[in-house]
Protein backbone atom coordinates (compact mmCIF):
# COMPACT_ATOMS: atom_id res chain seq x y z
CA UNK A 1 -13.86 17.44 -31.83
CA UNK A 2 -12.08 19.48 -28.67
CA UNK A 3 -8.85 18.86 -27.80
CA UNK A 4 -8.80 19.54 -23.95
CA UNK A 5 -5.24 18.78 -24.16
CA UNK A 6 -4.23 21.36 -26.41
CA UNK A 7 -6.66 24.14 -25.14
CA UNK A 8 -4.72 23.48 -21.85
CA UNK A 9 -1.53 23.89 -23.13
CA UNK A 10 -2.56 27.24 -25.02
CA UNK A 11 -4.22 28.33 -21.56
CA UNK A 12 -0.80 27.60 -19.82
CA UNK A 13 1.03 30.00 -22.52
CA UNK A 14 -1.33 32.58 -22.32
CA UNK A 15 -1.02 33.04 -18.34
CA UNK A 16 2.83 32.98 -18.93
CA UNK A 17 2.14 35.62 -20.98
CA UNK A 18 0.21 37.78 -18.13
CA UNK A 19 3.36 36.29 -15.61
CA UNK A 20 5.97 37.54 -17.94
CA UNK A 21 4.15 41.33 -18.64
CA UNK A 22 3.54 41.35 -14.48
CA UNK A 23 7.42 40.25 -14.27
CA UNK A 24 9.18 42.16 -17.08
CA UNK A 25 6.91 45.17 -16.66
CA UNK A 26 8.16 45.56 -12.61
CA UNK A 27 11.87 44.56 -13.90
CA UNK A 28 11.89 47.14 -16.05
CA UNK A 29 10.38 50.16 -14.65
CA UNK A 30 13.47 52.11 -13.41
CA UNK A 31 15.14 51.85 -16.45
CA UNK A 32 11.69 53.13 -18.47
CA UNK A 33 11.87 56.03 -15.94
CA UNK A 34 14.98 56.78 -16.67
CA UNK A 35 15.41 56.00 -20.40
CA UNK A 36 12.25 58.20 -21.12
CA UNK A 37 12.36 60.51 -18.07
CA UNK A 38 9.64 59.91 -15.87
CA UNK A 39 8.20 61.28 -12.67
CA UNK A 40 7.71 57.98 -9.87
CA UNK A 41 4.11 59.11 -10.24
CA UNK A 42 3.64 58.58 -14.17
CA UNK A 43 6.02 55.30 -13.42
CA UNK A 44 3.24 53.68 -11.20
CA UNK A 45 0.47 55.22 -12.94
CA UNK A 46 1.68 53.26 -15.79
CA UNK A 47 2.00 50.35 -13.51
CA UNK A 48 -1.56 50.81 -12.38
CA UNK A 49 -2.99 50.46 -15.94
CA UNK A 50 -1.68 46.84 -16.10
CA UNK A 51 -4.29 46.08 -13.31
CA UNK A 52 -6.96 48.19 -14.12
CA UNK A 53 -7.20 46.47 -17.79
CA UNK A 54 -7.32 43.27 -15.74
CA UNK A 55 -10.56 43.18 -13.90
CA UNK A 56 -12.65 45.15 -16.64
CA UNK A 57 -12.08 42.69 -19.35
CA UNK A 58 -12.47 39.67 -16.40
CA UNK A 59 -15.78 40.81 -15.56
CA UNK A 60 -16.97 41.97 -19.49
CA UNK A 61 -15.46 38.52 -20.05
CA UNK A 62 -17.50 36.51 -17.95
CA UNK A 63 -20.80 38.28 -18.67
CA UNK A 64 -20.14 36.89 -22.82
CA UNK A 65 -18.50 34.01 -22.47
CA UNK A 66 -21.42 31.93 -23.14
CA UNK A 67 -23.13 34.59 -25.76
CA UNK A 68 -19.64 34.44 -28.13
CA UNK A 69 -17.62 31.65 -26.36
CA UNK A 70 -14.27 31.51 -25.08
CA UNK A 71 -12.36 31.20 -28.70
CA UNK A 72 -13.88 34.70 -29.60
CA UNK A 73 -12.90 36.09 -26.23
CA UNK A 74 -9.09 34.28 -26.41
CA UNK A 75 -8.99 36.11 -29.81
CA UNK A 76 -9.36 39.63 -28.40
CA UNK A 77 -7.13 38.58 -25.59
CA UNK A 78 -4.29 37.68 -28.92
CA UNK A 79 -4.97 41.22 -30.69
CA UNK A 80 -4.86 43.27 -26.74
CA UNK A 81 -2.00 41.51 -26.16
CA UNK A 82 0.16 41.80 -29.22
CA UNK A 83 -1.00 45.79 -30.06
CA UNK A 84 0.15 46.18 -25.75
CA UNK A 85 3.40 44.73 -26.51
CA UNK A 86 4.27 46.36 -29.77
CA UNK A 87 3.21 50.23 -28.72
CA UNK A 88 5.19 48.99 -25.16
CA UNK A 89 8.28 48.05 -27.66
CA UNK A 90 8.03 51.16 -29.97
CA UNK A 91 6.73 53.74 -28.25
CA UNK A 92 8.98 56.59 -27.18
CA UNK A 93 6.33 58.51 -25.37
CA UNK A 94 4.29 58.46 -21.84
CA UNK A 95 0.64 58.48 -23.51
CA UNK A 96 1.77 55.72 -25.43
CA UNK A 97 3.26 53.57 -22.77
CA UNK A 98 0.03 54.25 -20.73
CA UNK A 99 -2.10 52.43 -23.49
CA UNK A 100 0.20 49.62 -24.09
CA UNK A 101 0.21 48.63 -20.22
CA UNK A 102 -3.97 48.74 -20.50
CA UNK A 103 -3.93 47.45 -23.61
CA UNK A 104 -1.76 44.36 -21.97
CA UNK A 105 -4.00 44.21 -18.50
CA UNK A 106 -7.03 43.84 -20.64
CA UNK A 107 -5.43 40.78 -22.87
CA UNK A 108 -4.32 38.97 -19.02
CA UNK A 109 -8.32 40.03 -17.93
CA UNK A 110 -9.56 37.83 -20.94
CA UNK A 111 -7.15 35.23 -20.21
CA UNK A 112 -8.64 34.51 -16.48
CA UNK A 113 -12.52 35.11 -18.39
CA UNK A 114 -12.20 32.25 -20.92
CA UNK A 115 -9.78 29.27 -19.50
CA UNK A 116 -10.72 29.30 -16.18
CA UNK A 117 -14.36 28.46 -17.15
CA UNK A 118 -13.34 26.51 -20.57
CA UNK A 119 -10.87 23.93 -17.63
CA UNK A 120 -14.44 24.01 -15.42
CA UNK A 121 -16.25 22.38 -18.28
CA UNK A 122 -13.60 20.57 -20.02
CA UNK A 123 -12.75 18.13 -16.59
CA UNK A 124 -14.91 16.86 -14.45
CA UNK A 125 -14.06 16.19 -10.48
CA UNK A 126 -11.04 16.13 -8.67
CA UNK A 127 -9.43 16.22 -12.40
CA UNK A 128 -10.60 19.57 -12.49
CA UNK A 129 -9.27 21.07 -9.48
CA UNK A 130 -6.18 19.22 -10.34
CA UNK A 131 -5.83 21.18 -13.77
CA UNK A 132 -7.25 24.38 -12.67
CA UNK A 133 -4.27 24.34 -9.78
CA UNK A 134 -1.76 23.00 -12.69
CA UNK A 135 -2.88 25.97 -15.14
CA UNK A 136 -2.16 28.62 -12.17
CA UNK A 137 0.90 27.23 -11.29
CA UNK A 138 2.07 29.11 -14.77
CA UNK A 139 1.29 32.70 -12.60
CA UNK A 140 3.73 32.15 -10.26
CA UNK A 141 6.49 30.33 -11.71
CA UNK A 142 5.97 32.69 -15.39
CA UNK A 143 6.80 35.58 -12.87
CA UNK A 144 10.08 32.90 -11.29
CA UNK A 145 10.93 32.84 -15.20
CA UNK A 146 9.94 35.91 -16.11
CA UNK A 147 12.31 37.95 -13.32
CA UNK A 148 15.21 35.53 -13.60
CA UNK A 149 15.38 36.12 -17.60
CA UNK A 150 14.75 39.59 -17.48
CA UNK A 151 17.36 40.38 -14.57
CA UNK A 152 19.73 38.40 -16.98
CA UNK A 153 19.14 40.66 -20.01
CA UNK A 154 19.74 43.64 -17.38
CA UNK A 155 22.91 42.97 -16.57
CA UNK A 156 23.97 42.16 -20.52
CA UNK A 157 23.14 45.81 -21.18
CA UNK A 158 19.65 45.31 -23.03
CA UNK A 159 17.38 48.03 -22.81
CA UNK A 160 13.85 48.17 -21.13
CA UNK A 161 11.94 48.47 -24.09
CA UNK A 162 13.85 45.58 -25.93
CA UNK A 163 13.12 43.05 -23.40
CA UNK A 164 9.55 43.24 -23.99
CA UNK A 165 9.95 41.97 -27.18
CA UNK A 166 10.09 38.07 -25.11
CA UNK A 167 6.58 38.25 -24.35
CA UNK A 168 5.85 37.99 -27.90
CA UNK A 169 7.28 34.38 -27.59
CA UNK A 170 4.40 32.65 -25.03
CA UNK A 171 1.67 35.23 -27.40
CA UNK A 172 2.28 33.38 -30.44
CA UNK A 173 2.81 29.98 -28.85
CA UNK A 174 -1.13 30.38 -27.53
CA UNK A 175 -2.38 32.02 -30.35
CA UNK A 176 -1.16 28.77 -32.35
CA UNK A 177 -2.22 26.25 -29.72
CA UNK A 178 -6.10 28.12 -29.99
CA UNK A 179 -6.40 28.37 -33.73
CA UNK A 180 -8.92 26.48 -34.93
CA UNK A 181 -9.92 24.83 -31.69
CA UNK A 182 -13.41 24.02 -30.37
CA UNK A 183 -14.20 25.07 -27.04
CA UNK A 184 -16.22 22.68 -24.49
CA UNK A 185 -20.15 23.66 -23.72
CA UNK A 186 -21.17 24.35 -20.44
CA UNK A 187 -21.45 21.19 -18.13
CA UNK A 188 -25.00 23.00 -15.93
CA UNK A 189 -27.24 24.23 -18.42
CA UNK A 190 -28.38 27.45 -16.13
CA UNK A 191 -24.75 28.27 -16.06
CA UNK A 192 -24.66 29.39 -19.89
CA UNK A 193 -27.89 31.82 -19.01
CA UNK A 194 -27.49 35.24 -17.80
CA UNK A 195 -30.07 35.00 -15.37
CA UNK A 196 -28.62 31.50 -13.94
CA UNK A 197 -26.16 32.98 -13.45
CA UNK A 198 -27.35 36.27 -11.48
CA UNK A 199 -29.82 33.58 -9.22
CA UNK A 200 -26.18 31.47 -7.82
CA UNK A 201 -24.58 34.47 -7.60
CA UNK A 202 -27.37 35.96 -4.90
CA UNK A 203 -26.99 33.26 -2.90
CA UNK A 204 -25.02 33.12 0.49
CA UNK A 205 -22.70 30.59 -0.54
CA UNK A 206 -21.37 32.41 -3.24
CA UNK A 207 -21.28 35.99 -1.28
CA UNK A 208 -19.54 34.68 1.28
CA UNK A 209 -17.38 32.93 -0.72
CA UNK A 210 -16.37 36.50 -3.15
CA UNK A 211 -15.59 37.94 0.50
CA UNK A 212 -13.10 35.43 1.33
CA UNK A 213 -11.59 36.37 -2.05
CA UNK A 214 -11.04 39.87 -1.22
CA UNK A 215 -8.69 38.79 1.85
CA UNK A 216 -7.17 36.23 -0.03
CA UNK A 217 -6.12 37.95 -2.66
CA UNK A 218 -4.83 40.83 -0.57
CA UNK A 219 -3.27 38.12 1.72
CA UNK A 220 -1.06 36.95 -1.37
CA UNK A 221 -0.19 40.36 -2.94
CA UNK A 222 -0.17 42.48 -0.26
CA UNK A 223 3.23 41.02 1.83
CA UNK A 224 4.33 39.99 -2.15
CA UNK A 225 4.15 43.74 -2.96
CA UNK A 226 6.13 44.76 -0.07
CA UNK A 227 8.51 42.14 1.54
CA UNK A 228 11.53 42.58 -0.65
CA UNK A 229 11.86 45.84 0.50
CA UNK A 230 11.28 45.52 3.81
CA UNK A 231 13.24 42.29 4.35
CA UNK A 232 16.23 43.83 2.17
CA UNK A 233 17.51 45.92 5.22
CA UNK A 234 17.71 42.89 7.46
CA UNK A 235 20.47 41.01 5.55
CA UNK A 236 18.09 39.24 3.15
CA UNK A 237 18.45 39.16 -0.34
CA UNK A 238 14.77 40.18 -1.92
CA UNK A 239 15.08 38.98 -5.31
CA UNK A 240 16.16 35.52 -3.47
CA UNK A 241 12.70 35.49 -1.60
CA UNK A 242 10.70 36.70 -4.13
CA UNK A 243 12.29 34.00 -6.65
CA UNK A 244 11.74 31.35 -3.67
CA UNK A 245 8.08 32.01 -3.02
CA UNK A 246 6.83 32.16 -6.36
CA UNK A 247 9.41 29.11 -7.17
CA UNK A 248 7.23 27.01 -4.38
CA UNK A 249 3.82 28.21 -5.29
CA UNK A 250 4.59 27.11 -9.00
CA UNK A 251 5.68 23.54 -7.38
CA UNK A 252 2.54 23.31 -4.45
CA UNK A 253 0.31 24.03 -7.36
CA UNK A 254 1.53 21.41 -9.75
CA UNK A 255 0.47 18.78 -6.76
CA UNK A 256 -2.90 20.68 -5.98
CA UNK A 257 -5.06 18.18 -7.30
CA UNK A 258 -3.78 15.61 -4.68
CA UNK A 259 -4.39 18.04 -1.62
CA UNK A 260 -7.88 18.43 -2.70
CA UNK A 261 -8.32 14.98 -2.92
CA UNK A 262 -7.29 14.29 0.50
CA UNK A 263 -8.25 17.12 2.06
CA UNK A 264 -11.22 18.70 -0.25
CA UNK A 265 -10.81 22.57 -1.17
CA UNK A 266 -12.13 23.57 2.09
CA UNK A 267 -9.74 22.09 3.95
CA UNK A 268 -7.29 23.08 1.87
CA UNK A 269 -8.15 26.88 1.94
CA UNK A 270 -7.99 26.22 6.21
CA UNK A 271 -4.43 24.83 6.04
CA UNK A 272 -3.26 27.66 3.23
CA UNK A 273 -4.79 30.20 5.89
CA UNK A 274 -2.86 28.72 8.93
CA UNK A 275 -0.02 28.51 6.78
CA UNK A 276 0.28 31.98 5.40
CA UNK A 277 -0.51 33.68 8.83
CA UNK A 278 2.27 31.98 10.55
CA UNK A 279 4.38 32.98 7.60
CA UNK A 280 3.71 36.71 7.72
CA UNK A 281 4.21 36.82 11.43
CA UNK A 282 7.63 35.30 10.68
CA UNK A 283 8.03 38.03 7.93
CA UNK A 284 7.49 40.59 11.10
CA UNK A 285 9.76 39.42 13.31
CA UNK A 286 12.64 37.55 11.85
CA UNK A 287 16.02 38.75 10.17
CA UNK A 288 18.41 37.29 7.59
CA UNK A 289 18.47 33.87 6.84
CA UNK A 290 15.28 33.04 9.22
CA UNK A 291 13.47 35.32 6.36
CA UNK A 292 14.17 32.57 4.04
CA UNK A 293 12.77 29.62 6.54
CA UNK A 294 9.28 32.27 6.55
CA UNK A 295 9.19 32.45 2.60
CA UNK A 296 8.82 28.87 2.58
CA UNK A 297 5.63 28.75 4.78
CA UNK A 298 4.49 32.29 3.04
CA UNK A 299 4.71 30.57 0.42
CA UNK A 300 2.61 27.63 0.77
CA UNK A 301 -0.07 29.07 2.70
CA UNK A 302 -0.58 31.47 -0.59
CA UNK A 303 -0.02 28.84 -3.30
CA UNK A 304 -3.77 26.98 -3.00
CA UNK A 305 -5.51 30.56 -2.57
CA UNK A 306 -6.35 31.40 -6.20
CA UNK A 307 -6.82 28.36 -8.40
CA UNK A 308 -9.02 26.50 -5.09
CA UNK A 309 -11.19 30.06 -4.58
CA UNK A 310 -11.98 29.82 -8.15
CA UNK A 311 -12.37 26.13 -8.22
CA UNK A 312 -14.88 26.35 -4.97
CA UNK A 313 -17.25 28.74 -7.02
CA UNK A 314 -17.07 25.74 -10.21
CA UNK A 315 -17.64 23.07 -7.64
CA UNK A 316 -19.35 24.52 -5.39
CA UNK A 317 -21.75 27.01 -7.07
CA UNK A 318 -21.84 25.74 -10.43
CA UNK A 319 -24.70 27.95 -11.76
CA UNK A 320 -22.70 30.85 -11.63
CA UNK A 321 -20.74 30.20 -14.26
CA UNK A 322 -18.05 31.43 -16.30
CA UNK A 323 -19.46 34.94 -14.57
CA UNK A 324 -19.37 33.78 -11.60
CA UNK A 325 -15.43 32.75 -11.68
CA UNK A 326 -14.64 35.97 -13.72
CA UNK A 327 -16.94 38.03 -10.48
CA UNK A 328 -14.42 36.03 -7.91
CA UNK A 329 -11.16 37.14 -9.63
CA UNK A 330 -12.09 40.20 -10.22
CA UNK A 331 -13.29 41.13 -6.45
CA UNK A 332 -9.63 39.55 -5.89
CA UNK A 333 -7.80 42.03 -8.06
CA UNK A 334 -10.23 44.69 -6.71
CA UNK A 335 -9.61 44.25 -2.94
CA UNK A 336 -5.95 44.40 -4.00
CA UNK A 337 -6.01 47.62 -5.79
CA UNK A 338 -7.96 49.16 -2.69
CA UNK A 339 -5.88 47.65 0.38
CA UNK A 340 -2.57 48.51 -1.56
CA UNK A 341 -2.99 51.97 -0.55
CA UNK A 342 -4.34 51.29 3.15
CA UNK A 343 -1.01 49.11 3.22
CA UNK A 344 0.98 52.47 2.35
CA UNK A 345 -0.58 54.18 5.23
CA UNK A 346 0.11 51.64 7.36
CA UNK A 347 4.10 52.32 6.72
CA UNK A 348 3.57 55.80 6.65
CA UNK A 349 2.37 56.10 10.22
CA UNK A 350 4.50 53.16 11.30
CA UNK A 351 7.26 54.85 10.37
CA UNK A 352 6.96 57.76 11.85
CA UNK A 353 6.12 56.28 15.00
CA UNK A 354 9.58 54.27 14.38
CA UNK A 355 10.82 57.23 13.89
CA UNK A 356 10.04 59.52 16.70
CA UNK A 357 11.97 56.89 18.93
CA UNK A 358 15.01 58.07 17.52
CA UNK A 359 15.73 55.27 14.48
CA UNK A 360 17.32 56.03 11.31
CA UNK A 361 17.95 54.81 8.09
CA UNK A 362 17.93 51.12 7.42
CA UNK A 363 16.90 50.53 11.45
CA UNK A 364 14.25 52.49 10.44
CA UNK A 365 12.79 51.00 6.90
CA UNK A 366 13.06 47.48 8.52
CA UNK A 367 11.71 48.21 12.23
CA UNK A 368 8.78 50.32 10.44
CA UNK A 369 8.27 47.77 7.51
CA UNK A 370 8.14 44.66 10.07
CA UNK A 371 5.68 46.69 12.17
CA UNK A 372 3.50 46.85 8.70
CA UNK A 373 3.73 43.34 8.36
CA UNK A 374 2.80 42.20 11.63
CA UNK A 375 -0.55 44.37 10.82
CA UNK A 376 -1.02 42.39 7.71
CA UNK A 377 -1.07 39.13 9.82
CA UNK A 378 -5.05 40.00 10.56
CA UNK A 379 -5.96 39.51 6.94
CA UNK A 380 -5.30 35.43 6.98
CA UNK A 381 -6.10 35.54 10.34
CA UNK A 382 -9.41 36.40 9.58
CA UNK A 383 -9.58 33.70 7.35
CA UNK A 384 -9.10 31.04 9.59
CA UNK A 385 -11.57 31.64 10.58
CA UNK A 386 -13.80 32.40 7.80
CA UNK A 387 -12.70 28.93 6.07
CA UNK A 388 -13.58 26.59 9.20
CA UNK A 389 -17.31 28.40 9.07
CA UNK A 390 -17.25 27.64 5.43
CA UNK A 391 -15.66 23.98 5.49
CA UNK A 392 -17.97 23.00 8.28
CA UNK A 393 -20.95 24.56 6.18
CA UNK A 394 -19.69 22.44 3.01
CA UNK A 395 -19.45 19.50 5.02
CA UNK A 396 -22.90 19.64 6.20
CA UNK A 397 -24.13 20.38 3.25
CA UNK A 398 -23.03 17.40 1.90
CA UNK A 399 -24.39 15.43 4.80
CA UNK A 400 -28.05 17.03 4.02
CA UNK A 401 -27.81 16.09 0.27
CA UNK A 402 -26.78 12.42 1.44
CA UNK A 403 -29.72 12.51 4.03
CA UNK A 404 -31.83 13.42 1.39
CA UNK A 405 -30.58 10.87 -1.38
């Protein structure tokens, strides 16, 4: 018999496990570099391995989940993730803190390959996209958690390496919750076939739908990656905003099922996009407490992106199936890896343009870092536009079937 209630739960408590490696591993990165005496470029190349671990194992993920099923995949994702955490805890050594971090990316990969399709098949409807938005909801406020707890142990005195030992806690929580559990069968039959899968996945619904995930994605993370630092010269406090945004995504996500209701995921996605742009733009122009006022509306523009992308392909291209989802997430956490350096650029040659008219120090990070941010504006801009083509296309879509019935 499955238990969709406790295959949730375990599904929650494994992506606050990925939330509190993303948190703690960012928390405690200048004290690694300093306990262990690090280079900044081994520091973020350790950094890096946390996200390249997480699109392999998505997309090897979703091309077996319906060969070995989730439950086989979940148990890789148990072993990746308590080996990462361990050699992160004990090791003493660059090489070793390399593999952890990889080790850890892969078990958050597997994560995203096996619950997102195992809530697709497990609910049906508007439950669905109400539970898929309720299991992301752990992302953001795992990393609200995840930051507060770990800047508390900070200032106590605990070391770097001794904090990891809390993501142990949500590991054995979800490797408890999945023991022994059956795992729902696929609701379309072609979905569970490799080549059903390939055929949805050719079509232009679900190409155009993987390149609204790329700005997405980079939407979200991109301003995330880079606001604190930018907005900390103008009187704002960035571990305040940071704590506020993903605070408000966690609570927007809890009530996603009800905007989809009213407003299906299309029009959703629309609203996130208006949302976030005009929340960026305030990023680039405003100062102190006004950066607080643009957090809020950053913040839910970005909520719905993630859970309702991934819930469009279930919905809306079904055939593609647990591949197709794990394809989508990973083109997300692709475009981000790519556009993170384009983003650097960007400051590069905005501040030296800042620069050469004679600004300085913090005049100068926060004039240059705004000037970045009003760039980034084009990325949900575009998607304004991209999401009323695609709502409009949905809608009539709907209108042909109904024609046709």
């Amino acid at each position: 018999m499955i238990n969709d209630k406790r295959l949730f739960y375990g599904s929650c408590f494994a992506l606050i496990t990925t939330a509190f490696s993303f948190a703690i591993a960012a928390g405690i990165l200048d004290q690694l570099k300093t306990e262990l005496e690090l280079t900044a470029s081994q520091a973020g190349l350790i950094t890096s391995m946390w996200f390249l671990g997480f699109p392999i194992s998505m997309v090897i993920g979703g091309l077996i989940y319906h060969k070995i099923g989730g439950k086989v995949i979940m148990q890789f994702a148990f072993f990746a993730h308590a080996a990462g955490i361990l050699l992160l805890i004990f090791s003493g050594n660059y090489i070793g803190l390399l593999i952890a971090n990889l080790l850890i990316g892969l078990g958050n990969g597997c994560t995203e390959a096996a619950c997102n399709p195992m809530i697709a098949d497990a609910y049906e409807g508007n439950k669905m996209s109400t539970m898929m938005n309720r299991f992301h909801m752990w992302f953001p406020g795992g990393i609200a958690i995840g930051s507060l707890l770990s800047g508390f142990m900070t200032d106590f005195g605990i070391t770097g390496q001794s904090q990891v030992w809390l993501l142990l806690i949500p590991t054995l929580i979800y490797a408890y919750l999945f023991f022994g559990q059956d795992w729902p069968k696929a609701k379309v039959q072609e979905a569970a076939t490799l080549g059903g899968n390939l055929k949805a996945m050719i079509t232009p619904l679900f190409l155009f739908i993987a390149a609204c995930m790329a700005l997405t994605a980079i939407s979200e993370f991109g301003p995330n990656q880079w606001v604190g630092l930018i907005l900390a010269k103008s009187g704002a406090h960035p571990m305040l905003i940071l704590a506020l945004t993903a605070g408000l995504m966690a609570v927007a996500r809890f009530f996603g099922g009800n905007m989809v209701a009213k407003f299906d995921q299309t029009g959703v996605l629309l609203g996130s996009a208006i949302l976030a742009t005009i929340g960026i733009y305030l990023f680039s122009t405003q100062t102190g407490s006004m950066a607080y006022v643009a957090a809020i509306i950053f913040a839910l523009g970005i909520a719905y992106f993630w859970p309702n992308m991934i819930g469009l392909i279930a919905t809306k291209v079904p055939k593609s199936g647990a591949l197709g989802m794990s394809i989508v997430g990973a083109v997300g956490m692709f475009s981000t890896s790519i556009f993170q350096p384009i983003i650097g650029g960007w400051i590069d040659s905005d501040k030296a343009a800042a620069a050469a008219t004679g600004l300085t120090g913090d005049e100068l990070t926060l004039v240059s870092g705004q000037a970045t941010l009003g760039t980034m504006v084009i990325f949900p801009a575009i998607l304004i536009v991209l999401f009323t083509i695609l709502y409009f296309w949905i809608k009539n879509k709907k209108n042909d079937e109904v024609a046709m019935a």
